[in-house]
PDB file of N, CA and C in Angstrom:
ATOM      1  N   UNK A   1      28.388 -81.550-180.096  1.00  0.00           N
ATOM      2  CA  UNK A   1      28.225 -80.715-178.950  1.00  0.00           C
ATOM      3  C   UNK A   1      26.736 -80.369-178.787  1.00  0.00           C
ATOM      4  N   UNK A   2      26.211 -80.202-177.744  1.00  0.00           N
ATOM      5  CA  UNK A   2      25.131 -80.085-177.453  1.00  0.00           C
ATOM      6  C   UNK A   2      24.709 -78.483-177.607  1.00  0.00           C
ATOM      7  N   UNK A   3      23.404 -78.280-178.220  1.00  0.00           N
ATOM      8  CA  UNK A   3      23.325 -76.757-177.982  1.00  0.00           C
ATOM      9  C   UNK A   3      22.249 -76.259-176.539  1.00  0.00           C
ATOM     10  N   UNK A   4      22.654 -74.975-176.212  1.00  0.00           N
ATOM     11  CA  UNK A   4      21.458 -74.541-175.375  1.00  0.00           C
ATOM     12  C   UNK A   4      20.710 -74.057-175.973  1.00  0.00           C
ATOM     13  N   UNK A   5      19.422 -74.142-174.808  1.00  0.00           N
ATOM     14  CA  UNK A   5      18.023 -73.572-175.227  1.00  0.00           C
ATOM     15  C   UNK A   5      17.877 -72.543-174.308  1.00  0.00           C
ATOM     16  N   UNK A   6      17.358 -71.414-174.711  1.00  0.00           N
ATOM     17  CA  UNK A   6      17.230 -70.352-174.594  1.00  0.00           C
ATOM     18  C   UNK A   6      15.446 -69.669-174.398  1.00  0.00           C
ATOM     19  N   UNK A   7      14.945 -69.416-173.429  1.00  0.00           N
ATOM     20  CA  UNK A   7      13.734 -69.136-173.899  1.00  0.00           C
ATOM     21  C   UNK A   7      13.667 -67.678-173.579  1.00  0.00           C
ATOM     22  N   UNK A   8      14.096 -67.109-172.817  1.00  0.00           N
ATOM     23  CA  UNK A   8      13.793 -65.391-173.042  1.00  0.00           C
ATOM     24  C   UNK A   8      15.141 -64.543-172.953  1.00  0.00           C
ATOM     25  N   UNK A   9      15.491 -63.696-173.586  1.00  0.00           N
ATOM     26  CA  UNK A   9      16.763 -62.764-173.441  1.00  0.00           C
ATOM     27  C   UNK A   9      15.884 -60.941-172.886  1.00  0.00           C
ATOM     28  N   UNK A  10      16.045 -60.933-171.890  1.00  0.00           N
ATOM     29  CA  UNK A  10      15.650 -59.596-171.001  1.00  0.00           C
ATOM     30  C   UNK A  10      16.398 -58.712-171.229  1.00  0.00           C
ATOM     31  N   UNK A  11      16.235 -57.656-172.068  1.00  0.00           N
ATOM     32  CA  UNK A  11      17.247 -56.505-172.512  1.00  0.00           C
ATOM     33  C   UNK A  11      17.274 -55.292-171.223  1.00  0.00           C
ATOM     34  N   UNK A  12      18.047 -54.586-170.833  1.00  0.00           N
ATOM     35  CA  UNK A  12      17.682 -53.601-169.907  1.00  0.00           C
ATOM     36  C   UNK A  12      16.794 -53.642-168.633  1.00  0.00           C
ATOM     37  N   UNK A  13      17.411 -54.272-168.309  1.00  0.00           N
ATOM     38  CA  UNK A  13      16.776 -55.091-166.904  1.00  0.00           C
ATOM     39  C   UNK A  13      17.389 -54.180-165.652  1.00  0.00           C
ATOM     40  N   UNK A  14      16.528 -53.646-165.187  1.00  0.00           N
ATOM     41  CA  UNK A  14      16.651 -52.825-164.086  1.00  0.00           C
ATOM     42  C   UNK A  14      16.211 -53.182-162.518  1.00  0.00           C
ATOM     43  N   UNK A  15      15.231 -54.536-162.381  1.00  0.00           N
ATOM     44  CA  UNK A  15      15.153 -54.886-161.362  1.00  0.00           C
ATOM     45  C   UNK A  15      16.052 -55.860-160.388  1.00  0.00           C
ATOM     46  N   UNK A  16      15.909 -55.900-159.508  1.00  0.00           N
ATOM     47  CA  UNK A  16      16.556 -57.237-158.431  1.00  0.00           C
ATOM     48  C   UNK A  16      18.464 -56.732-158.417  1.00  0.00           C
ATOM     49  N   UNK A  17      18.294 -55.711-158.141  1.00  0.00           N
ATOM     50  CA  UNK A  17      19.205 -54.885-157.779  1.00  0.00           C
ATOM     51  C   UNK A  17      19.911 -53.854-158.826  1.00  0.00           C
ATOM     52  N   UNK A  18      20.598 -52.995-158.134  1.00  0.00           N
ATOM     53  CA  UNK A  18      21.596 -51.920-158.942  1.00  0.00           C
ATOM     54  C   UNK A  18      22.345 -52.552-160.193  1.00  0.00           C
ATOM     55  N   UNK A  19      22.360 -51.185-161.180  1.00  0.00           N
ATOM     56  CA  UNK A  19      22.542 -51.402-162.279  1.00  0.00           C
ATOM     57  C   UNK A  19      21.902 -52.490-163.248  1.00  0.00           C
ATOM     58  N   UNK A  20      22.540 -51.653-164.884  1.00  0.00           N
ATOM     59  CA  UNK A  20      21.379 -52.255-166.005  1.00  0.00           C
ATOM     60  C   UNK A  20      22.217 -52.951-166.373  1.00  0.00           C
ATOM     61  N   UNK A  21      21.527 -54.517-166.323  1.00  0.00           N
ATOM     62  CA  UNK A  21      21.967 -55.998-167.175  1.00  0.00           C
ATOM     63  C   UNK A  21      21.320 -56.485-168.156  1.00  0.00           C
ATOM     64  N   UNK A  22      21.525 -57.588-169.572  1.00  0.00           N
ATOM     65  CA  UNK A  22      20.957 -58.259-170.032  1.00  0.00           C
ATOM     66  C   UNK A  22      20.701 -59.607-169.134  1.00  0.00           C
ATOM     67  N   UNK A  23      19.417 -60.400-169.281  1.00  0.00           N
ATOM     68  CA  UNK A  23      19.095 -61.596-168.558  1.00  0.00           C
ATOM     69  C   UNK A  23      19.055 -62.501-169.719  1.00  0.00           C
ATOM     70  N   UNK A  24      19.404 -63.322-169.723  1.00  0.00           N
ATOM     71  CA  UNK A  24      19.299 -64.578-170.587  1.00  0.00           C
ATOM     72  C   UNK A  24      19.194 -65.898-169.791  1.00  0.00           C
ATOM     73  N   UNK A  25      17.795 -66.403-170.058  1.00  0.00           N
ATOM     74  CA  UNK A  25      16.785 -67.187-169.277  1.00  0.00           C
ATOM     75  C   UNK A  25      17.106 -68.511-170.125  1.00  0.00           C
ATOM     76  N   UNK A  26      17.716 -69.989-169.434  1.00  0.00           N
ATOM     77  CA  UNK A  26      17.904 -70.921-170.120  1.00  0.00           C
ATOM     78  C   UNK A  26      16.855 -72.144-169.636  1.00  0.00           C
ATOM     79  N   UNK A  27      16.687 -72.948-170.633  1.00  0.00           N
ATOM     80  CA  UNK A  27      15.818 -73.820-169.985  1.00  0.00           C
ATOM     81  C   UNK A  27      16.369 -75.237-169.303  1.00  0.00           C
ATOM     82  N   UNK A  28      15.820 -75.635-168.550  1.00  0.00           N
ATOM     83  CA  UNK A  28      16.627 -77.065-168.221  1.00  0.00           C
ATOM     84  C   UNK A  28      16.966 -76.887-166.618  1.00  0.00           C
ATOM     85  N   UNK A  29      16.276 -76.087-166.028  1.00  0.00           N
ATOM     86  CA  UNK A  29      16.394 -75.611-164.184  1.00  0.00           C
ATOM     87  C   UNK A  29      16.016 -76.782-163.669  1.00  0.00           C
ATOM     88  N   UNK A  30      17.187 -77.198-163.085  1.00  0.00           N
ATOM     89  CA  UNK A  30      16.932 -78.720-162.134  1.00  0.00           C
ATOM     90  C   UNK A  30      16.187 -78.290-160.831  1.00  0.00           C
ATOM     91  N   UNK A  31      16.063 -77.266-160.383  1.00  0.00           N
ATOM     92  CA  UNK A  31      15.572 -76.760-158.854  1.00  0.00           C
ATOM     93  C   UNK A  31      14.770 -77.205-158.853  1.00  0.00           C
ATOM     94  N   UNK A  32      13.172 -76.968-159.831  1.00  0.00           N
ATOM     95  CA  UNK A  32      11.807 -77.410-159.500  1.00  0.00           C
ATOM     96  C   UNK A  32      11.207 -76.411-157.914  1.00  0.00           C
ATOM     97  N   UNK A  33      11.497 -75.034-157.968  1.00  0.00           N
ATOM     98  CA  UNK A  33      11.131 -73.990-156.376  1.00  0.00           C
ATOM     99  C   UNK A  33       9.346 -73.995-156.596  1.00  0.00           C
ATOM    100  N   UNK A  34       9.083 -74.437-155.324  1.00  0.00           N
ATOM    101  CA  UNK A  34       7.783 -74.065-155.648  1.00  0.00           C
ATOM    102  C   UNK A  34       7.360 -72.403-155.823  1.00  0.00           C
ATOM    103  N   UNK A  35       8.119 -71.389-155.962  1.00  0.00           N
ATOM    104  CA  UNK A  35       7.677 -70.092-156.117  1.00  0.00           C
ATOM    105  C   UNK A  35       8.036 -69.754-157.514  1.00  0.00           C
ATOM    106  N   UNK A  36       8.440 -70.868-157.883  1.00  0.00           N
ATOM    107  CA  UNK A  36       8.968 -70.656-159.436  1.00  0.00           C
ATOM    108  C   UNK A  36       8.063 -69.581-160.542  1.00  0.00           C
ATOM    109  N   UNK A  37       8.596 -68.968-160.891  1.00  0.00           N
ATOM    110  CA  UNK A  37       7.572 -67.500-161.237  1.00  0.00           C
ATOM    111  C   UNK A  37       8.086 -67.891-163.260  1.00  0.00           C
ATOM    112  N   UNK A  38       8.812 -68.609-163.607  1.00  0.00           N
ATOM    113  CA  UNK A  38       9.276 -69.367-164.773  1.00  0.00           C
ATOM    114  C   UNK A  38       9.152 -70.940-165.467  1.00  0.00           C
ATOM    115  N   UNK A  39       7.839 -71.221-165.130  1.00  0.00           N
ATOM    116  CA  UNK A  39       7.730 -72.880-165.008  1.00  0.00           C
ATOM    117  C   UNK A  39       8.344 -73.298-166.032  1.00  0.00           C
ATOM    118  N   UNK A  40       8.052 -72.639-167.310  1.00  0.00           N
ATOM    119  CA  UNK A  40       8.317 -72.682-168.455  1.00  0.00           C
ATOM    120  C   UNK A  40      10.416 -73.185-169.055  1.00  0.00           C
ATOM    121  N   UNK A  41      11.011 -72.748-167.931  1.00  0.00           N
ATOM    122  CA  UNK A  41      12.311 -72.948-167.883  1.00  0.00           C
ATOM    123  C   UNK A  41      13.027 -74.330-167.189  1.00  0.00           C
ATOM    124  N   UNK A  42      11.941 -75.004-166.887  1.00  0.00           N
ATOM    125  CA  UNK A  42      11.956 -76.206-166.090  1.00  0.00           C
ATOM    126  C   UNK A  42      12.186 -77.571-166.891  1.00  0.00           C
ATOM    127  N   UNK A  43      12.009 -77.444-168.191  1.00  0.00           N
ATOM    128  CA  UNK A  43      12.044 -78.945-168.961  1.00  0.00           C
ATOM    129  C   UNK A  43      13.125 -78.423-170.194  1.00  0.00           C
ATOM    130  N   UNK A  44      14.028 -78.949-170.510  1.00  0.00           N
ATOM    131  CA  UNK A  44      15.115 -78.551-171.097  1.00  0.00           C
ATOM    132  C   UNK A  44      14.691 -78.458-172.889  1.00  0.00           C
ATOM    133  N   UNK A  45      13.675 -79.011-173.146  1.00  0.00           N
ATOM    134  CA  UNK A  45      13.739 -79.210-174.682  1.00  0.00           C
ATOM    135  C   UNK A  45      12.113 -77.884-175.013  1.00  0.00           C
ATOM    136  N   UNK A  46      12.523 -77.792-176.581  1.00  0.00           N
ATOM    137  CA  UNK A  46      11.717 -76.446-176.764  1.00  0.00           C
ATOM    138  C   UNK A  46       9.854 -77.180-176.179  1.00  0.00           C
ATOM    139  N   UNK A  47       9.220 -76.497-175.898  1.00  0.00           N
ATOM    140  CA  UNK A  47       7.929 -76.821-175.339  1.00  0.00           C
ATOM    141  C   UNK A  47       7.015 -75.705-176.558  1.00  0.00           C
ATOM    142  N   UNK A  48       5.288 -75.970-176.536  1.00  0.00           N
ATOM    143  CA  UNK A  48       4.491 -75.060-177.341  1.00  0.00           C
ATOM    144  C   UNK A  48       3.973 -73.981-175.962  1.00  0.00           C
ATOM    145  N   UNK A  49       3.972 -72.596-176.775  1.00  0.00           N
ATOM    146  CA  UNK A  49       3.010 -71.934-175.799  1.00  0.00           C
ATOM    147  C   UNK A  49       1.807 -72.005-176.166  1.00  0.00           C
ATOM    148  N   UNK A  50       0.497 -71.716-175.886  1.00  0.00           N
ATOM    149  CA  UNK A  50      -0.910 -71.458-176.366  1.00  0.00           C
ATOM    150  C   UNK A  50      -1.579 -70.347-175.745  1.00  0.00           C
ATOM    151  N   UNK A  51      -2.005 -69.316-176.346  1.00  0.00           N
ATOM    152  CA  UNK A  51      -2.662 -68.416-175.528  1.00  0.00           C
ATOM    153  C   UNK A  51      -4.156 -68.046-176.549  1.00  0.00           C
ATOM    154  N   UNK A  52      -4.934 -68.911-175.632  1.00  0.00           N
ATOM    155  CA  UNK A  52      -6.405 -69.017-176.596  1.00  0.00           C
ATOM    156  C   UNK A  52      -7.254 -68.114-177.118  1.00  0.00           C
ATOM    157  N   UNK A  53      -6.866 -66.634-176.476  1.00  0.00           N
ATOM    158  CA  UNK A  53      -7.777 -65.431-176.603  1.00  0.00           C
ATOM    159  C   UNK A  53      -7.120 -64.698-177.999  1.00  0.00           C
ATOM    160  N   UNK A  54      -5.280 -64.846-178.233  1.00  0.00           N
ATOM    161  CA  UNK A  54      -5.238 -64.310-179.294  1.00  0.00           C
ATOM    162  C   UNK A  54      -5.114 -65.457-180.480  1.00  0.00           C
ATOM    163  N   UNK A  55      -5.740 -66.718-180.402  1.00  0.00           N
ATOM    164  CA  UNK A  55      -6.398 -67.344-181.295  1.00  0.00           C
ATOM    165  C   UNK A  55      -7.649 -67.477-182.438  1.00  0.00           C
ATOM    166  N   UNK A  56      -7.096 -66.859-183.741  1.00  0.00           N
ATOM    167  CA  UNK A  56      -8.951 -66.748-184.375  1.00  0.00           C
ATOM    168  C   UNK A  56      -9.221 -68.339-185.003  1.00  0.00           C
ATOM    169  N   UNK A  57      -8.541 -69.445-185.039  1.00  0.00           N
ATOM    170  CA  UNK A  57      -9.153 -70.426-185.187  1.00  0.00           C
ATOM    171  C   UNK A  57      -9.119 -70.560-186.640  1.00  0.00           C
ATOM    172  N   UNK A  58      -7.965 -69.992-187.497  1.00  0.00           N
ATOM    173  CA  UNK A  58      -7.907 -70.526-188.761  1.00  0.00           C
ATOM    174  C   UNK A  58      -7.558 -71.299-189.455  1.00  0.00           C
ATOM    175  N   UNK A  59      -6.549 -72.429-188.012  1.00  0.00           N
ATOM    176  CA  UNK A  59      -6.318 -73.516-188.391  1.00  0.00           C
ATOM    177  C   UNK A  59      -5.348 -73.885-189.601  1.00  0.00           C
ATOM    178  N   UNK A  60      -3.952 -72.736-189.653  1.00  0.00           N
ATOM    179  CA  UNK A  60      -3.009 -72.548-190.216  1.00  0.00           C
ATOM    180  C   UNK A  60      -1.728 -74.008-189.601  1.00  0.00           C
ATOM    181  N   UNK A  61      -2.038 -73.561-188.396  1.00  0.00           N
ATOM    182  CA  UNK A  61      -1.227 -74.901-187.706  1.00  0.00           C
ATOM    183  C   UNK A  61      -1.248 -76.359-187.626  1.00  0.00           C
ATOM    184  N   UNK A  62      -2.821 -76.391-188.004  1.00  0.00           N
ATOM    185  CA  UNK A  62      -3.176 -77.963-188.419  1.00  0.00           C
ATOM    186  C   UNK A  62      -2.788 -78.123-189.848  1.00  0.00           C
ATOM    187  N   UNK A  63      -2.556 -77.034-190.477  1.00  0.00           N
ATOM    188  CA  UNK A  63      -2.716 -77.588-192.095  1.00  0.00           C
ATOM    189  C   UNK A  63      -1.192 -77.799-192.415  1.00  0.00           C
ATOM    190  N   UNK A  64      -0.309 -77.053-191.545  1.00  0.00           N
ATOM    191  CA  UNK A  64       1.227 -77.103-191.820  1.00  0.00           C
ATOM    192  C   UNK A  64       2.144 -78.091-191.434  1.00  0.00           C
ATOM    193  N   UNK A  65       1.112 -78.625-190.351  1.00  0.00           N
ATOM    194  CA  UNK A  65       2.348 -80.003-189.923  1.00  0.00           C
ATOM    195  C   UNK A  65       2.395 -80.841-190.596  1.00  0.00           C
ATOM    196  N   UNK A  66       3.728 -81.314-190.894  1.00  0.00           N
ATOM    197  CA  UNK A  66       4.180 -81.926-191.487  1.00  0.00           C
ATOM    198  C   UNK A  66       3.832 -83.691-191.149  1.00  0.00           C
ATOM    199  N   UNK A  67       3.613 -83.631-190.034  1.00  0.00           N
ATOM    200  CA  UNK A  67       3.604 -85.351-189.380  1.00  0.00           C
ATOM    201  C   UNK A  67       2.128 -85.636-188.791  1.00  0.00           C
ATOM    202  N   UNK A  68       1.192 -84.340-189.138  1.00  0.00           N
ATOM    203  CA  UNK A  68      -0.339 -84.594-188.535  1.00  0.00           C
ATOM    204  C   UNK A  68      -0.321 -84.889-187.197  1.00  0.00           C
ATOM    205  N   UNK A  69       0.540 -84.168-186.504  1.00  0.00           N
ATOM    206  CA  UNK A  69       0.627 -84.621-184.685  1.00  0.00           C
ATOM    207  C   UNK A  69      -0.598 -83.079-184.320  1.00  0.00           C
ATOM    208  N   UNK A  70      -0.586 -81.864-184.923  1.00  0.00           N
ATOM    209  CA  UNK A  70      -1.325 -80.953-184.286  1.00  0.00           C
ATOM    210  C   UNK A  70      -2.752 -81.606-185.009  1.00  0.00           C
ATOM    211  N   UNK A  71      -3.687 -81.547-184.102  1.00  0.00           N
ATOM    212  CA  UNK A  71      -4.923 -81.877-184.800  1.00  0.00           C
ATOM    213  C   UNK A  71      -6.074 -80.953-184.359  1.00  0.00           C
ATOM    214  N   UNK A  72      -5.759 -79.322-183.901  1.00  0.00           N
ATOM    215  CA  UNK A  72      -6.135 -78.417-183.464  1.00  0.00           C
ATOM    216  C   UNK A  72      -5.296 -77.233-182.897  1.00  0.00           C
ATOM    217  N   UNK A  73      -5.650 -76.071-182.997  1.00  0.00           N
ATOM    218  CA  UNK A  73      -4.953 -75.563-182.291  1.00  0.00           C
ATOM    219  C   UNK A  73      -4.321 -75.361-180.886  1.00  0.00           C
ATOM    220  N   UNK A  74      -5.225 -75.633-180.198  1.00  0.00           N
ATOM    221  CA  UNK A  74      -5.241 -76.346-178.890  1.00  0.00           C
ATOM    222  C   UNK A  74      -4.401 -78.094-178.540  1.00  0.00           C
ATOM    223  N   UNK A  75      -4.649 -78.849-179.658  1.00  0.00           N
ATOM    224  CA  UNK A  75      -4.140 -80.198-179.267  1.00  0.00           C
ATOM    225  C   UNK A  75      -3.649 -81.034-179.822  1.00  0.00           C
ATOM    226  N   UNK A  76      -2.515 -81.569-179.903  1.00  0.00           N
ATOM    227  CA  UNK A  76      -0.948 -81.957-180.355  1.00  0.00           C
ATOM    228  C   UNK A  76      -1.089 -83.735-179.712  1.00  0.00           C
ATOM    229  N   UNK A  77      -0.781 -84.549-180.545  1.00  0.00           N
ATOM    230  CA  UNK A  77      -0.593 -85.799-180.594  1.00  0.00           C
ATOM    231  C   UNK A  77       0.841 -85.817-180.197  1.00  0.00           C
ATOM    232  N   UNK A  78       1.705 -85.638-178.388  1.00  0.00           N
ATOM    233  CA  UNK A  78       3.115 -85.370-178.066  1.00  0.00           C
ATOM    234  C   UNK A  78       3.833 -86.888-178.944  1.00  0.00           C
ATOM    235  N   UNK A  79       2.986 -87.581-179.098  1.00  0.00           N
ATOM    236  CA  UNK A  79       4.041 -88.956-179.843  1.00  0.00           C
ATOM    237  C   UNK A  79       4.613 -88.707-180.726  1.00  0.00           C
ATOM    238  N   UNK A  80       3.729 -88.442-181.767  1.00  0.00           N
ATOM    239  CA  UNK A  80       3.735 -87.698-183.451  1.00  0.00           C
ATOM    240  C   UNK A  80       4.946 -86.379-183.183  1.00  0.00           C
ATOM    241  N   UNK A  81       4.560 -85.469-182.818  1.00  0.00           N
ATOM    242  CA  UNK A  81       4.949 -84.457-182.786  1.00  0.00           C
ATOM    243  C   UNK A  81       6.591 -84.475-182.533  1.00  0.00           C
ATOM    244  N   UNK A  82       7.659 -83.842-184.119  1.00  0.00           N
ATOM    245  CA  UNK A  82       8.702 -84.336-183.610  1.00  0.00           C
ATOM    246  C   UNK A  82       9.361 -82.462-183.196  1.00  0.00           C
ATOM    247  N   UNK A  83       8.782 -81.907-182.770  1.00  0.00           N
ATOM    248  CA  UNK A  83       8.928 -80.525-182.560  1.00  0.00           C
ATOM    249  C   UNK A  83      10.126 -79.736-183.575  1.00  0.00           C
ATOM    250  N   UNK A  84       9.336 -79.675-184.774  1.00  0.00           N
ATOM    251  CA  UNK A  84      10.175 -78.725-185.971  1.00  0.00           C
ATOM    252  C   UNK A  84       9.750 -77.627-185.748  1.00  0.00           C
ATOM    253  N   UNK A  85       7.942 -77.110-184.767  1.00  0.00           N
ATOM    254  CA  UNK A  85       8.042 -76.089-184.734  1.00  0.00           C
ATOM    255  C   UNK A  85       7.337 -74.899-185.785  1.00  0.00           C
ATOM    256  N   UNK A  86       7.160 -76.205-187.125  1.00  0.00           N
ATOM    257  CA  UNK A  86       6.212 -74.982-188.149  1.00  0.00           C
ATOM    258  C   UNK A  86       4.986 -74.623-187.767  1.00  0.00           C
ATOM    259  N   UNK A  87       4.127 -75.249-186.883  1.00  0.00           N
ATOM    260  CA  UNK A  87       3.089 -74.652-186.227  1.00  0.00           C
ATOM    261  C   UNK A  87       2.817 -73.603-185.969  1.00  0.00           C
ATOM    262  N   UNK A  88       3.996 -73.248-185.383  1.00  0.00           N
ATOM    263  CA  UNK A  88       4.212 -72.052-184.532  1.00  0.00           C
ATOM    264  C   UNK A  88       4.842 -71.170-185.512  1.00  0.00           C
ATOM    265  N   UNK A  89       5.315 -71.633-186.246  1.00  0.00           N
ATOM    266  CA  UNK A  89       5.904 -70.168-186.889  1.00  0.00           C
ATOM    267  C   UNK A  89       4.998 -69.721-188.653  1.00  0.00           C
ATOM    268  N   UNK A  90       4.155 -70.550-188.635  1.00  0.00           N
ATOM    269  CA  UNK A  90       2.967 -70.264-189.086  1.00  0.00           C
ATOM    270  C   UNK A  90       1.669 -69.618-188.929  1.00  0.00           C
ATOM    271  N   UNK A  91       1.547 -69.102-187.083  1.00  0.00           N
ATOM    272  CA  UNK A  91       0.746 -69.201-186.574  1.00  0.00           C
ATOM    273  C   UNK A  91       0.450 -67.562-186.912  1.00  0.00           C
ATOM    274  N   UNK A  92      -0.312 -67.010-187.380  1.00  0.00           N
ATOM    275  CA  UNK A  92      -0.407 -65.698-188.222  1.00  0.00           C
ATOM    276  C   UNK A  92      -1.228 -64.275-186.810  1.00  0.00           C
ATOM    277  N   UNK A  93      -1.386 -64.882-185.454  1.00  0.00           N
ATOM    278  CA  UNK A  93      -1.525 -64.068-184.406  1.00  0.00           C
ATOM    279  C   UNK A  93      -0.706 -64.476-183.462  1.00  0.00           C
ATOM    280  N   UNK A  94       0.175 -65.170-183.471  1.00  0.00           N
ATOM    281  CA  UNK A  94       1.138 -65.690-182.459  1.00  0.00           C
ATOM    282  C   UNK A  94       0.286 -66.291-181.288  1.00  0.00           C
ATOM    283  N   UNK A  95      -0.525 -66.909-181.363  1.00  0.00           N
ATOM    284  CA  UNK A  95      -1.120 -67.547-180.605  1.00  0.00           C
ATOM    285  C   UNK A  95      -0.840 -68.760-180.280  1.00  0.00           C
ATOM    286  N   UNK A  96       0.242 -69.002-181.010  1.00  0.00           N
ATOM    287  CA  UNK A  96       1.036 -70.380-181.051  1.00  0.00           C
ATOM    288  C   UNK A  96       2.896 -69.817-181.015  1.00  0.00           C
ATOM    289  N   UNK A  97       3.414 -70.202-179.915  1.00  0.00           N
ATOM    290  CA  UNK A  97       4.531 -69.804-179.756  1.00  0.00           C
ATOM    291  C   UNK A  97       5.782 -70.992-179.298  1.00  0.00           C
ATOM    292  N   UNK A  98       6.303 -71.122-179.345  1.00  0.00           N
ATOM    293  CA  UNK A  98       7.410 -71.789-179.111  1.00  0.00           C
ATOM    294  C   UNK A  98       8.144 -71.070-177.436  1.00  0.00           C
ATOM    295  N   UNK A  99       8.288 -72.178-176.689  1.00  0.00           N
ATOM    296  CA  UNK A  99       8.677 -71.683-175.570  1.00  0.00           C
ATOM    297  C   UNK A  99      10.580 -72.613-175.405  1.00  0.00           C
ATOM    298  N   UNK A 100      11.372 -71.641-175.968  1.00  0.00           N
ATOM    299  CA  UNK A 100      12.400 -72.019-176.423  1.00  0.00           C
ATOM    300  C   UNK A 100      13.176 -71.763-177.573  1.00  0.00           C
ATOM    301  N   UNK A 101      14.528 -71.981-178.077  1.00  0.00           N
ATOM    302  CA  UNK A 101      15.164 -71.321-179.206  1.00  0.00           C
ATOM    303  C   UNK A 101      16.489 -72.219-178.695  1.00  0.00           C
ATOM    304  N   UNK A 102      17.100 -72.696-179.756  1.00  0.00           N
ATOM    305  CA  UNK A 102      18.381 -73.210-179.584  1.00  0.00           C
ATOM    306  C   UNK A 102      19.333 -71.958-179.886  1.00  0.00           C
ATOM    307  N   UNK A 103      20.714 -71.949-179.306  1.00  0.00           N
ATOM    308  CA  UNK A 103      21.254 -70.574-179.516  1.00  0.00           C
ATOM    309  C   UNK A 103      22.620 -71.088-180.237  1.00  0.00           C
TER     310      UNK A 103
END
């Protein structure tokens, strides 16, 4: 059986009308809207986030992969790379995130 991927669960969500819901954001949106405010939910398999400012460049993520596909923090060999993901969960400022979660 196939699992879903999951990339954000919205606890107490009070906007886009009355009453409080949980949101659970899946990935794999065939729409493609150009106002898409979630690009990130658009390709079904887990993807990397990068956010360069809370990066100090210690290069925890190059030293952990297992298959030598990250060869920076910034830049990933997609061939190599069979997305296990220790990059990211090595990444000691979260500057390396995983955009996705199987549930």
């Amino acid at each position: 059986m196939e699992k879903a991927v999951i990339f954000n669960i919205q606890r107490f969500s009070v906007h886009d009308g009355n009453g409080i819901r949980t949101n659970i954001f899946f990935k794999g949106c065939p729409l493609r809207c150009e106002w898409c405010s979630n690009p990130e939910s658009q390709r079904k398999e887990m993807e990397f986030e990068f956010v360069e400012k809370d990066c100090m460049g210690c290069g925890e993520c190059v030293k952990i992969c297992p298959v030598g596909a990250r060869i920076s923090p910034k830049e990933i060999i997609r061939e190599k790379c069979t997305k296990c993901m220790q990059c990211a969960k090595f990444c000691p400022k979260d500057a390396l995130k995983t955009a996705g979660r199987t549930a």
